[in-house]
Protein backbone atom coordinates (compact mmCIF):
# COMPACT_ATOMS: atom_id res chain seq x y z
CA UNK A 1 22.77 -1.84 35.48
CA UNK A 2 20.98 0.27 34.20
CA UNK A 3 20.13 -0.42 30.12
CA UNK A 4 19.26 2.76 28.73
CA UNK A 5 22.96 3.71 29.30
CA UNK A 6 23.98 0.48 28.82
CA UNK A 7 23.83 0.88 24.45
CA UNK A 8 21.40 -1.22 22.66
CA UNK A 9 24.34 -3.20 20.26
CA UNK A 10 25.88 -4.46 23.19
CA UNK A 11 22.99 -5.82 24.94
CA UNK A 12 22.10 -7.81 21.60
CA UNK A 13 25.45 -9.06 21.38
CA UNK A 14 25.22 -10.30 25.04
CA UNK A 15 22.23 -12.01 24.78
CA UNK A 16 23.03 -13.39 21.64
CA UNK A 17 26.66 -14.37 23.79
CA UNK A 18 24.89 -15.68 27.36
CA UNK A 19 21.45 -16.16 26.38
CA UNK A 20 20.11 -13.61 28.61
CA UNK A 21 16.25 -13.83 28.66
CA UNK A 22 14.19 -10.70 28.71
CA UNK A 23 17.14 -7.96 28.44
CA UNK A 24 14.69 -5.19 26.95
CA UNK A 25 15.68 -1.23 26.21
CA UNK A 26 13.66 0.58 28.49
CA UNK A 27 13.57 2.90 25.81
CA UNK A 28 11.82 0.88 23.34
CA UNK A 29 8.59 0.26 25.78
CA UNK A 30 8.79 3.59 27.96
CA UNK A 31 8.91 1.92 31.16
CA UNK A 32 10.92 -0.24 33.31
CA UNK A 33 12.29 -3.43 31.25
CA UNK A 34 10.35 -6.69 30.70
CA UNK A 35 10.94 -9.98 31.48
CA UNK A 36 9.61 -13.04 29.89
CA UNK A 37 8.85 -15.17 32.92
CA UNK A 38 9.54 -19.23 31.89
CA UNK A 39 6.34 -21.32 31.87
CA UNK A 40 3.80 -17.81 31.74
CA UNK A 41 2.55 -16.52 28.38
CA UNK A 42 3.31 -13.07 28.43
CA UNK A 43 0.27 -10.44 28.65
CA UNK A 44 0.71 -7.42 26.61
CA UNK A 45 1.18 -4.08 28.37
CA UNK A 46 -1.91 -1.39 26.76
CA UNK A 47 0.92 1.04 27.03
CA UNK A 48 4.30 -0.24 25.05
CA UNK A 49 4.45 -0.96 21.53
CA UNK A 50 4.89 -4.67 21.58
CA UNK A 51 2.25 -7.62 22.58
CA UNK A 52 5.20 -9.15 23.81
CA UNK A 53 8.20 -8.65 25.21
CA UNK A 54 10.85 -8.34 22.81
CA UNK A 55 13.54 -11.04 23.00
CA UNK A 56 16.67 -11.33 20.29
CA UNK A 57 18.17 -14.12 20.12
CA UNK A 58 21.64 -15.92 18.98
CA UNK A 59 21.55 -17.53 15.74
CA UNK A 60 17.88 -16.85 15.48
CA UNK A 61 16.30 -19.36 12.74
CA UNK A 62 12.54 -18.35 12.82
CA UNK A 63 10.03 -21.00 12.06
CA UNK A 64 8.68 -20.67 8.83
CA UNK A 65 5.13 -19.05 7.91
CA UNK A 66 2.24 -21.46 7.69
CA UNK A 67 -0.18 -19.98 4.86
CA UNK A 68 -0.26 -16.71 4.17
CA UNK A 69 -1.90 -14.26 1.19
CA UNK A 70 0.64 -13.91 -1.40
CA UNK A 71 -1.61 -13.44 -4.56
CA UNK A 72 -1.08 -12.05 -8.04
CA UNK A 73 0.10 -8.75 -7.53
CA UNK A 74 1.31 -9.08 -3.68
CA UNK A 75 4.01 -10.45 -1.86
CA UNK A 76 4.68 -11.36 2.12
CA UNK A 77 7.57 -10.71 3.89
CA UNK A 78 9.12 -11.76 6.46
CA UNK A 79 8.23 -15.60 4.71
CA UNK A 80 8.89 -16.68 8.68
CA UNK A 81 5.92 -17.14 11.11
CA UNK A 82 4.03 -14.90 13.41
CA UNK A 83 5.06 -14.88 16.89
CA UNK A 84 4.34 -11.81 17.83
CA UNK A 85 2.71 -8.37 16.71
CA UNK A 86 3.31 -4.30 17.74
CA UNK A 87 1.49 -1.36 17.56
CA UNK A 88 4.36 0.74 16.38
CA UNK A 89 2.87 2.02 12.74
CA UNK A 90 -0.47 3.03 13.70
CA UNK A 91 -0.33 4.31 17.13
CA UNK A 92 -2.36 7.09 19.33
CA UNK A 93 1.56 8.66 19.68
CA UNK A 94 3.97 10.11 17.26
CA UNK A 95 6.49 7.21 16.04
CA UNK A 96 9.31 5.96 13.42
CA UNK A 97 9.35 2.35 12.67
CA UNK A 98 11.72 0.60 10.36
CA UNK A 99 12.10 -2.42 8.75
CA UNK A 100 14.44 -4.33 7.02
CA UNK A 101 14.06 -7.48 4.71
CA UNK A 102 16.82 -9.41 3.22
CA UNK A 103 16.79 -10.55 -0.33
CA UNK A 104 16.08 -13.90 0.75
CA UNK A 105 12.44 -12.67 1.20
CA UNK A 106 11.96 -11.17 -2.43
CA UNK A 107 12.82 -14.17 -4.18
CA UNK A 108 9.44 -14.51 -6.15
CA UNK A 109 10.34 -10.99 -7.70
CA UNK A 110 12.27 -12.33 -10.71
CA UNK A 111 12.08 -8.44 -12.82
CA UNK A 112 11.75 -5.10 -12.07
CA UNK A 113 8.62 -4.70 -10.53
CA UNK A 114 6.61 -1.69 -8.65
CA UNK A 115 5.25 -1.66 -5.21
CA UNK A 116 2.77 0.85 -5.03
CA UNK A 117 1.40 0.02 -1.17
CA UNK A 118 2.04 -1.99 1.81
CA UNK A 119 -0.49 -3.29 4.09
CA UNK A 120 -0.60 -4.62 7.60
CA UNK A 121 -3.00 -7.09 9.34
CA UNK A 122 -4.08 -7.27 12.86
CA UNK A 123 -2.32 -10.37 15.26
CA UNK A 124 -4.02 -13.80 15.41
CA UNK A 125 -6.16 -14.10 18.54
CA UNK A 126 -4.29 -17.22 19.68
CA UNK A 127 -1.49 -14.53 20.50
CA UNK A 128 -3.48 -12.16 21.69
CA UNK A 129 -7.03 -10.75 22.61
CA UNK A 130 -7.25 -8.11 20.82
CA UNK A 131 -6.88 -10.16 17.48
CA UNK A 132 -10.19 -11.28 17.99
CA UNK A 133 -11.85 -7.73 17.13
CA UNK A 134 -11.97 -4.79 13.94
CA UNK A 135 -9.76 -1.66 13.46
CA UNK A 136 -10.32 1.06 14.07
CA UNK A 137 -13.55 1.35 15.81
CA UNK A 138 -14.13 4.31 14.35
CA UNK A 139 -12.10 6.83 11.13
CA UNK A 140 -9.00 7.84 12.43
CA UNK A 141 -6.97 10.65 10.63
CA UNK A 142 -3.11 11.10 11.04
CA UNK A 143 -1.81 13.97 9.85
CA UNK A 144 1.24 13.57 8.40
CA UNK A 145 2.22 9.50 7.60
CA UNK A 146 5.21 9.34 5.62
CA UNK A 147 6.30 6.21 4.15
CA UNK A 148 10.13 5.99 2.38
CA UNK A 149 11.21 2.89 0.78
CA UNK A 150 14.99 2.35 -0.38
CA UNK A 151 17.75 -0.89 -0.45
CA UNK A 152 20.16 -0.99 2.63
CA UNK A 153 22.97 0.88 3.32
CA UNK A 154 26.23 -0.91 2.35
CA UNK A 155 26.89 -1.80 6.15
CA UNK A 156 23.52 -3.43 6.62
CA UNK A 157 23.49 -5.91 3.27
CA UNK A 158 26.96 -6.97 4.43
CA UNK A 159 25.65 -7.75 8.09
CA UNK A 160 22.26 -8.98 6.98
CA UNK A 161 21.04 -7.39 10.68
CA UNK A 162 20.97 -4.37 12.23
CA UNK A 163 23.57 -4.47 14.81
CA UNK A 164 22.93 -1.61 16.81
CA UNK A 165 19.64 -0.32 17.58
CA UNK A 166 21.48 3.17 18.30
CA UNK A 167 22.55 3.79 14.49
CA UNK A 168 20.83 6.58 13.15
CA UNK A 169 17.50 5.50 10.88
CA UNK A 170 19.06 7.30 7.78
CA UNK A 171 22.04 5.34 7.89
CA UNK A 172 20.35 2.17 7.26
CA UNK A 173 19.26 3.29 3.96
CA UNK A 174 20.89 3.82 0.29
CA UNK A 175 20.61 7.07 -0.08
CA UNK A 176 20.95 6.68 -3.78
CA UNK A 177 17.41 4.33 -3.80
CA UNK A 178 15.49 5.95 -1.31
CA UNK A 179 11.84 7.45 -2.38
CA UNK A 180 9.23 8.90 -0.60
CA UNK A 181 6.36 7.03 -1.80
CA UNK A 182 4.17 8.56 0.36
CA UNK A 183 3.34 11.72 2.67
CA UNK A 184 0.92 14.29 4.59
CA UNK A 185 -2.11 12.84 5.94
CA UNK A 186 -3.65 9.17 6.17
CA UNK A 187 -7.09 8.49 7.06
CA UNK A 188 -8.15 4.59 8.44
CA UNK A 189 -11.60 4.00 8.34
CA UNK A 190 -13.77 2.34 10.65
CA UNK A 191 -12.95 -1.48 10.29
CA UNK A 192 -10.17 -0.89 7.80
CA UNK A 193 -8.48 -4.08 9.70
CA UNK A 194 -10.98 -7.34 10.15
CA UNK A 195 -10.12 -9.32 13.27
CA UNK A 196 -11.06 -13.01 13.58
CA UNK A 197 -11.39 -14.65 17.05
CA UNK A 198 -10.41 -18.18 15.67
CA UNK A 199 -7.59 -16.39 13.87
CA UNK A 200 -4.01 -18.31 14.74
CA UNK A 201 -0.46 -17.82 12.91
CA UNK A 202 -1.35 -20.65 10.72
CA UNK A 203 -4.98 -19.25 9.35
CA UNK A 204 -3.74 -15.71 10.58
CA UNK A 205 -6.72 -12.70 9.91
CA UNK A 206 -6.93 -10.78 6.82
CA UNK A 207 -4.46 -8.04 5.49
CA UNK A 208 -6.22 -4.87 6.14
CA UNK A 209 -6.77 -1.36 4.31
CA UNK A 210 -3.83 -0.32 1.63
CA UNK A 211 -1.05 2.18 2.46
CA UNK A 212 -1.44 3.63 -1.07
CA UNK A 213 1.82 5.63 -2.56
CA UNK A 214 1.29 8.21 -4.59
CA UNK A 215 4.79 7.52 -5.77
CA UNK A 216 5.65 3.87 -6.88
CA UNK A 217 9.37 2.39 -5.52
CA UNK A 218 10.58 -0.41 -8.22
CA UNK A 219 11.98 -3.24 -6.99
CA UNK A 220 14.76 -5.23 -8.67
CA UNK A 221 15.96 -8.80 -8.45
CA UNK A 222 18.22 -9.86 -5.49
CA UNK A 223 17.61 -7.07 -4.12
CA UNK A 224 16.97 -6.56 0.03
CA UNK A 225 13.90 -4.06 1.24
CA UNK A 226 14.38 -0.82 3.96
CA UNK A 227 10.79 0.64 5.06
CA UNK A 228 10.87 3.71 7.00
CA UNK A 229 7.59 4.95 8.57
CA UNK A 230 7.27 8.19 10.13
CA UNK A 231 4.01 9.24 11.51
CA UNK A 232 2.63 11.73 14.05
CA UNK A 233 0.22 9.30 16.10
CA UNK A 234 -3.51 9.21 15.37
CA UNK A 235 -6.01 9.97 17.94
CA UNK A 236 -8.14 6.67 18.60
CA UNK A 237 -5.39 5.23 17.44
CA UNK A 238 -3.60 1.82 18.41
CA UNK A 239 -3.20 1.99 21.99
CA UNK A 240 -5.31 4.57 22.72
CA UNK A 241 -8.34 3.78 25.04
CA UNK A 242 -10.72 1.36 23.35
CA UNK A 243 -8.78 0.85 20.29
CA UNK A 244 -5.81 -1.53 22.22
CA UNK A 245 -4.49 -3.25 18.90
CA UNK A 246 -1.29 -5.31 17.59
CA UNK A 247 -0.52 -6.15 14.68
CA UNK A 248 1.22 -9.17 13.59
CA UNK A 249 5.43 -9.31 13.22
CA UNK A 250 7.50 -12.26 12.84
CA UNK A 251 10.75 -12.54 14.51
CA UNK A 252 14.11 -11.23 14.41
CA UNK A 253 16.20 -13.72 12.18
CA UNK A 254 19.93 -12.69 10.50
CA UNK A 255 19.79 -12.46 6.90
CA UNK A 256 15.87 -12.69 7.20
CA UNK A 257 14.25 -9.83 8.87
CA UNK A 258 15.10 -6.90 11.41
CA UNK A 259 13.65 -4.04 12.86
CA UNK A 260 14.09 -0.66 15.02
CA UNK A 261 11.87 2.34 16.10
CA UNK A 262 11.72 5.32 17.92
CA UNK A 263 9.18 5.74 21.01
CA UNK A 264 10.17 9.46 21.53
CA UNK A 265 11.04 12.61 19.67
CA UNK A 266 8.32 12.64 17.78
CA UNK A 267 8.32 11.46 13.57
CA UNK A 268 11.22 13.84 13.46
CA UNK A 269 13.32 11.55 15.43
CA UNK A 270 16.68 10.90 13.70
CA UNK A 271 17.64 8.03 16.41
CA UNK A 272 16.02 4.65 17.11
CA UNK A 273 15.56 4.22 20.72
CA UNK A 274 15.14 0.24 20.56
CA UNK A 275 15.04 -3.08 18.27
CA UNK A 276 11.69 -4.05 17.11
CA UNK A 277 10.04 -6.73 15.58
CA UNK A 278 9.37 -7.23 11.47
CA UNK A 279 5.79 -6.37 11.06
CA UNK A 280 4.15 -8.64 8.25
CA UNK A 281 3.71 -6.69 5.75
CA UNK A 282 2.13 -7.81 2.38
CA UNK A 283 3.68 -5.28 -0.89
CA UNK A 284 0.93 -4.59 -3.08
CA UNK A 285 2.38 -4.39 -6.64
CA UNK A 286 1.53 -2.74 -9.50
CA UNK A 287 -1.79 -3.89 -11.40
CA UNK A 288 -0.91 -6.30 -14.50
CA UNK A 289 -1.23 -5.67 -18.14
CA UNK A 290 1.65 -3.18 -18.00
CA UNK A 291 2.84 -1.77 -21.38
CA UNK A 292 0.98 -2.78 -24.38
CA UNK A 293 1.94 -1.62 -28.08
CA UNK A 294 -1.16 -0.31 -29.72
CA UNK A 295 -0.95 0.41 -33.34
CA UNK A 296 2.35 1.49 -32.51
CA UNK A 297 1.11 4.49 -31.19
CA UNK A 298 0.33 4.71 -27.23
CA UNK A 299 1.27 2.49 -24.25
CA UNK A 300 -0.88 2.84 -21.48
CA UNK A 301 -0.04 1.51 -18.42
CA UNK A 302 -2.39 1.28 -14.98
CA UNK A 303 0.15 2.76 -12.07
CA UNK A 304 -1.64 2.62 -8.49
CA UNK A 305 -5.13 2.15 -7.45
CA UNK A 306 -6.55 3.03 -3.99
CA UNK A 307 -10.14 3.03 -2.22
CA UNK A 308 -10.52 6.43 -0.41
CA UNK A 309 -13.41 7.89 1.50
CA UNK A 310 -15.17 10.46 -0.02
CA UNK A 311 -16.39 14.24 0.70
CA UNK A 312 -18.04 16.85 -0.45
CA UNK A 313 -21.60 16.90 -2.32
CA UNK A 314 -21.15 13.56 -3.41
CA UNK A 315 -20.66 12.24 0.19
CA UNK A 316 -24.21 14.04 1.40
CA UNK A 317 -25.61 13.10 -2.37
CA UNK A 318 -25.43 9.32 -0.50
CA UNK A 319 -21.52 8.24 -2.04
CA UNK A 320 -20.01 6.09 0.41
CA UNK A 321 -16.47 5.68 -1.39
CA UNK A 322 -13.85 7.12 -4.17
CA UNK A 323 -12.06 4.75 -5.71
CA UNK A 324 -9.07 6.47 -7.51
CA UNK A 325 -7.00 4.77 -10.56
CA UNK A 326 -3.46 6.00 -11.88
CA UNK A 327 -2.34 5.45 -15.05
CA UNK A 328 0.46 6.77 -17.78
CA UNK A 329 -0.18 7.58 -21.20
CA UNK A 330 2.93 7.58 -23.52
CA UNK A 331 3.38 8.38 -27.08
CA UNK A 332 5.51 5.60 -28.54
CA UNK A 333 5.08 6.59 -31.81
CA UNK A 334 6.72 9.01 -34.34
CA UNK A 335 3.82 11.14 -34.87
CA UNK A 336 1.88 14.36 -32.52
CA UNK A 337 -1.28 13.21 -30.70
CA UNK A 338 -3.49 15.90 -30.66
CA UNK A 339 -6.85 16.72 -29.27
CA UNK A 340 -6.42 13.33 -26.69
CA UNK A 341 -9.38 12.15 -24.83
CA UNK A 342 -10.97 9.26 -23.07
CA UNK A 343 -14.86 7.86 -23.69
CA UNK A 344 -16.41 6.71 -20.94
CA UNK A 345 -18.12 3.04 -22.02
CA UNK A 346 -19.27 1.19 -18.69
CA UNK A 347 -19.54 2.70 -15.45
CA UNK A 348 -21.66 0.33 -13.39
CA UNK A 349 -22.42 -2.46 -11.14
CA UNK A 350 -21.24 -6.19 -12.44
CA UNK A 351 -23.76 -8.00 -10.80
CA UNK A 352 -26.69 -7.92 -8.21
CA UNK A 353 -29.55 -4.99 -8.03
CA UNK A 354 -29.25 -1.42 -9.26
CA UNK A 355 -28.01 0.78 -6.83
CA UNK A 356 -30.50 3.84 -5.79
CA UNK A 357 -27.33 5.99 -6.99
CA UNK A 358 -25.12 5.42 -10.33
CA UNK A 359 -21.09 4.66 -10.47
CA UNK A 360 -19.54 8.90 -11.45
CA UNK A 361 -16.43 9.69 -12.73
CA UNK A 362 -15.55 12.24 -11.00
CA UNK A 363 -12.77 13.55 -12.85
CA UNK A 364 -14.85 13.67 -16.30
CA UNK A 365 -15.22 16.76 -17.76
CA UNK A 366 -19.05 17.00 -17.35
CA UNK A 367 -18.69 16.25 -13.82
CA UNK A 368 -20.30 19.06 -11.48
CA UNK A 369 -18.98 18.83 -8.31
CA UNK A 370 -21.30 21.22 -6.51
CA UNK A 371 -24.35 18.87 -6.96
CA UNK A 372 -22.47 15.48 -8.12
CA UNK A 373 -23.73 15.56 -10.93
CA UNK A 374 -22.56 14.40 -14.44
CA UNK A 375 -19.51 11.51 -15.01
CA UNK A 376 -21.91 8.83 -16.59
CA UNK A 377 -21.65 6.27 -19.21
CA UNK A 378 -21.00 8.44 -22.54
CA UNK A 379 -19.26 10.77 -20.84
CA UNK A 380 -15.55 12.43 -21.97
CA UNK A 381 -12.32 13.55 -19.70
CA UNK A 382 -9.91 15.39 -21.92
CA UNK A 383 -6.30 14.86 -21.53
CA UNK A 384 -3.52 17.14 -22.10
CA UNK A 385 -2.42 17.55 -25.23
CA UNK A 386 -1.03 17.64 -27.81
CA UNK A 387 1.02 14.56 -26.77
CA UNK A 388 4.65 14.35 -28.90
CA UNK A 389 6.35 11.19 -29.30
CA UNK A 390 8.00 10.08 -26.12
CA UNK A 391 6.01 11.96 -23.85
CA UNK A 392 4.44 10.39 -21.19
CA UNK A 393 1.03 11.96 -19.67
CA UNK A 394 -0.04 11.07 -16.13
CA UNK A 395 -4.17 10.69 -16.31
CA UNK A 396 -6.06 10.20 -12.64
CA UNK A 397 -9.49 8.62 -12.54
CA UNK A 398 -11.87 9.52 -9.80
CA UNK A 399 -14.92 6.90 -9.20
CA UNK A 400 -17.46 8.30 -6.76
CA UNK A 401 -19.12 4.59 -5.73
CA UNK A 402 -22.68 4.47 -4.01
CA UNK A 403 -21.55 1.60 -2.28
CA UNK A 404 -18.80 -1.04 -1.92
CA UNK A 405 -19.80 -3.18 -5.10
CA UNK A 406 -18.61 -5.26 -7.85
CA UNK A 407 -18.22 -2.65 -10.91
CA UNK A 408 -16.98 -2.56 -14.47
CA UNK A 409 -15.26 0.96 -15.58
CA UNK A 410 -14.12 0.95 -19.20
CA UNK A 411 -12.67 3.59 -21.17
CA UNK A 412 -11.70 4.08 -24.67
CA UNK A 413 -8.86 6.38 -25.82
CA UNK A 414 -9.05 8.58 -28.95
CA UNK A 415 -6.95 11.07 -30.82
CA UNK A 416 -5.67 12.35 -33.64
CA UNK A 417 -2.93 11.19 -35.31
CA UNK A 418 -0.73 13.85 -37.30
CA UNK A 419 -0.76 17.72 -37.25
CA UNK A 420 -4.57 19.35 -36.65
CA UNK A 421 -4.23 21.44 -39.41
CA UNK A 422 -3.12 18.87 -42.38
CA UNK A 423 -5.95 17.19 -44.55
CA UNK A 424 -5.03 13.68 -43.65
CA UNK A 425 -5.10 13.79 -40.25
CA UNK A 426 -8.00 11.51 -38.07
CA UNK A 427 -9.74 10.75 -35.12
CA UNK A 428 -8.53 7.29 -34.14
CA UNK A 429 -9.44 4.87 -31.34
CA UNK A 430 -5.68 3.96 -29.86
CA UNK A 431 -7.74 0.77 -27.12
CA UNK A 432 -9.42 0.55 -24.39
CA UNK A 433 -8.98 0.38 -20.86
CA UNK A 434 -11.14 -2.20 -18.80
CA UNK A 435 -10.86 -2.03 -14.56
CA UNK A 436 -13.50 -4.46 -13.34
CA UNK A 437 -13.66 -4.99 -9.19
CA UNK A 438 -14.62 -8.90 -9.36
CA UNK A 439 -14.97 -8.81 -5.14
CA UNK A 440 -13.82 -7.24 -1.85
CA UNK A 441 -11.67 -8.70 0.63
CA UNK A 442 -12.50 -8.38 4.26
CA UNK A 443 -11.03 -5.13 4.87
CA UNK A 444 -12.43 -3.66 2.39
CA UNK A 445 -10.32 -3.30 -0.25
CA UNK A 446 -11.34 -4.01 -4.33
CA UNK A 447 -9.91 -7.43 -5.81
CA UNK A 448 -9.12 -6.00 -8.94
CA UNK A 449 -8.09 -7.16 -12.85
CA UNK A 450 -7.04 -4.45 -15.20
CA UNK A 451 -6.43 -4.86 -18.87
CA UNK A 452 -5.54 -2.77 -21.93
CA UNK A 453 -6.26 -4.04 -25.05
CA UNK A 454 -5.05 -2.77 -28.09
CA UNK A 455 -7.48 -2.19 -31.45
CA UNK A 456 -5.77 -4.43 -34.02
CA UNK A 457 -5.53 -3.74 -37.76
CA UNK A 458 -5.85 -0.91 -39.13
CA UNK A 459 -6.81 2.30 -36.65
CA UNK A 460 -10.36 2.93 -37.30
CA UNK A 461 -11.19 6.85 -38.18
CA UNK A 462 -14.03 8.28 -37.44
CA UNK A 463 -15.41 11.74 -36.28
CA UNK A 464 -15.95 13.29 -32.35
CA UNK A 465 -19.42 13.07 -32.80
CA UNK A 466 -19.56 9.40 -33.35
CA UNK A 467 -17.58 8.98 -29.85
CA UNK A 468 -20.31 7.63 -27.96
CA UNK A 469 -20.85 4.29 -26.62
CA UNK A 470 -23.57 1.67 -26.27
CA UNK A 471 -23.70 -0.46 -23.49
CA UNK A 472 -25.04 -3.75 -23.24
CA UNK A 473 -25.84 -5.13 -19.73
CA UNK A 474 -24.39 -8.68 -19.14
């Protein structure tokens, strides 16, 4: 019988029914179907999308994870262990992956709560060879990587799986919840992924470079996760020539974790053309110290924070990086902010040697970006203004960084309070904004802390002139 005509819900249902081993869509892998041979670990084929073949089970109870990186600010799901991994969401070729995660996975989210990335890690090499190695062996650029997040559609929460793998992608999502967190083009790096040869599913490798959004999807408790993924294939991508790569998935398990993709027509495809497996995926929240109350006047509240790579004259000026932070400003209080700006106070290395190039702040308003020049400690960026009460002003900081380093940025932020015209108005310093990078993981990536705190007493006044700071090495 021929499968591809044979409709992908009723070949789950009858292996879940008879326990047919290795009944796999030739549409999901391109190719004729494979079957898990008893007593033979299976070898992954360079040109499907899975390391192994892809088996779904009745009842499936999936073993539970051994340890795995859930830190402040991050979260794991599937919490079930790695059997497995695909290639799916960073291929060579055009593809749509989804995934779906029941509620029982985002228990540890107990209030509303932003993801504002996902990332992915490469598959231990006790399941496979090419676990043992980086990605990508050299930058790789899709151009357009679309990433929506949303709850499940009505049908899927009540079936905690997806029960046929030939239900359109957009039906598995609530329309009313679904966001675009993310689109146009990604760029990955040269050893954005880290792959360990002693790496196993119980000391699995490292989660690799952030997915950043540019818009944040909030979370709620008890509430079940749908990620879509719609890219156009990356040349030197996974399974291209050279750059043969999995990355790690757990297994299919009702009311745990499911998963379907498309293998053809393109990231436009509407259709999945098989049942995959969950990729791993660690959500990278939102940095803490959200909202703070500062002489009841501003709340200022870090967003997202990504590491980019960098170009222009600060890339040939020796820059090796751009690290860019998000925040909002709001007015909470009941009078105008006018004439808003922040003063840079530290913009350097935390510890070890001097770097032949300083930490620039790219976004300052002394910044020349013809010679990257300009953006150092004492510097001001101005922010719109003037700011009424309730209104909330989006502020992006761009860090051109000599090299991947432990650095301290702080900011203060000034304005003044009342009408620019009346004879009691005055400059005032509203806090200040510290971002220190205490380390880097293995991929790359800043370990980051990021804390607003608020001037207490009474707001100090003083005039623009005096906005400068002095900096005291530690």
């Amino acid at each position: 019988m021929n499968l591809s005509t044979f409709g992908q819900g009723r070949c789950a249902r009858l292996l879940r029914s008879l326990f047919v081993v290795g009944c796999v869509s030739t549409m999901l892998f391109g190719s004729m179907p494979v079957f898990a041979q008893k007593g033979r670990a299976p070898v992954a084929d360079p040109s499907s999308d899975s390391a192994k073949p892809y088996v779904r089970s009745r009842d499936a109870k999936p073993a539970p994870a051994g340890p795995v990186r859930n830190v402040a600010g991050s979260a794991v799901v599937p919490s079930t262990a790695e059997t497995s991994g695909i290639n799916t969401p960073l291929r060579d070729a055009a593809r749509v992956y989804q995934a779906y995660y029941h509620q029982s996975q985002l228990t540890g989210i107990t209030a509303p709560t932003q993801v504002t990335g996902i990332r992915f890690r490469i598959i231990a090499a006790s399941l496979d060879a090419s676990g043992a190695t980086n990605f990508p062996t050299a930058d790789i650029t899709f151009s357009q990587y679309d990433v929506q997040l949303s709850r499940a559609s009505t049908g899927l929460r009540a079936a905690g799986e997806i029960l046929s793998s030939t239900t359109p992608f957009a039906d598995n999502q609530d329309t009313a919840t679904t966001v675009t967190t993310r689109s146009g083009a990604l760029t990955l790096t040269a050893n954005s992924f880290i792959g360990n040869p002693a790496s196993t599913p119980a000391a699995p490798n490292t989660f690799g470079a952030t997915i950043a959004f540019t818009s944040p999807y909030t979370i709620n408790p008890g509430e079940e996760l749908v990620i879509t993924i719609r890219h156009s294939g990356a040349p030197g991508g996974a399974g291209s020539a050279g750059n043969i790569k999995f990355f790690a998935a757990a297994s299919f398990g009702a009311n745990i974790a499911d998963a379907v993709s498309a293998t053809t027509g393109g990231a436009g495809a509407t259709t999945p053309t098989g049942f995959s497996s969950p990729l791993l995926t660690e959500l990278v929240f939102a940095a803490p110290g959200g909202p703070t109350n500062v002489n009841n006047q501003v709340s200022f509240v870090t967003t997202t924070q990504g590491l980019t790579g960098i170009a222009g004259s600060c890339a040939t000026a020796g820059y090796s990086n751009q690290y860019n932070i998000n925040v909002d400003l709001t007015n909470i209080g009941a009078n105008t902010l006018t004439n808003p700006f922040f003063s840079v106070v530290e913009l350097q290395e935390a510890s070890g040697p001097t770097p032949a190039n300083p930490f620039r702040l790219r976004t300052a308003d002394d910044f020349n970006n013809s010679n990257c020049t300009g953006g150092l400690i004492g510097t001001t960026q101005g922010i719109p203004g003037p700011i009424v009460p309730a209104q909330v002003i989006p502020v992006n900081f761009q860090i051109a960084m000599p090299q991947l380093r432990k650095f301290r940025f702080i900011v203060s932020v000034f304005a003044t309070v009342g009408s620019p015209n009346s004879r009691n108005n005055r400059m005032v310093k509203m806090g200040q904004l510290a971002v220190e990078a205490t380390g880097f993981d293995q991929a790359g990536n800043p370990i980051l802390s990021a804390v607003f705190t608020p001037e207490k007493g009474a707001p100090s006044t003083l005039n623009v002139t005096d906005v400068r700071a002095t900096v005291v090495r530690k």
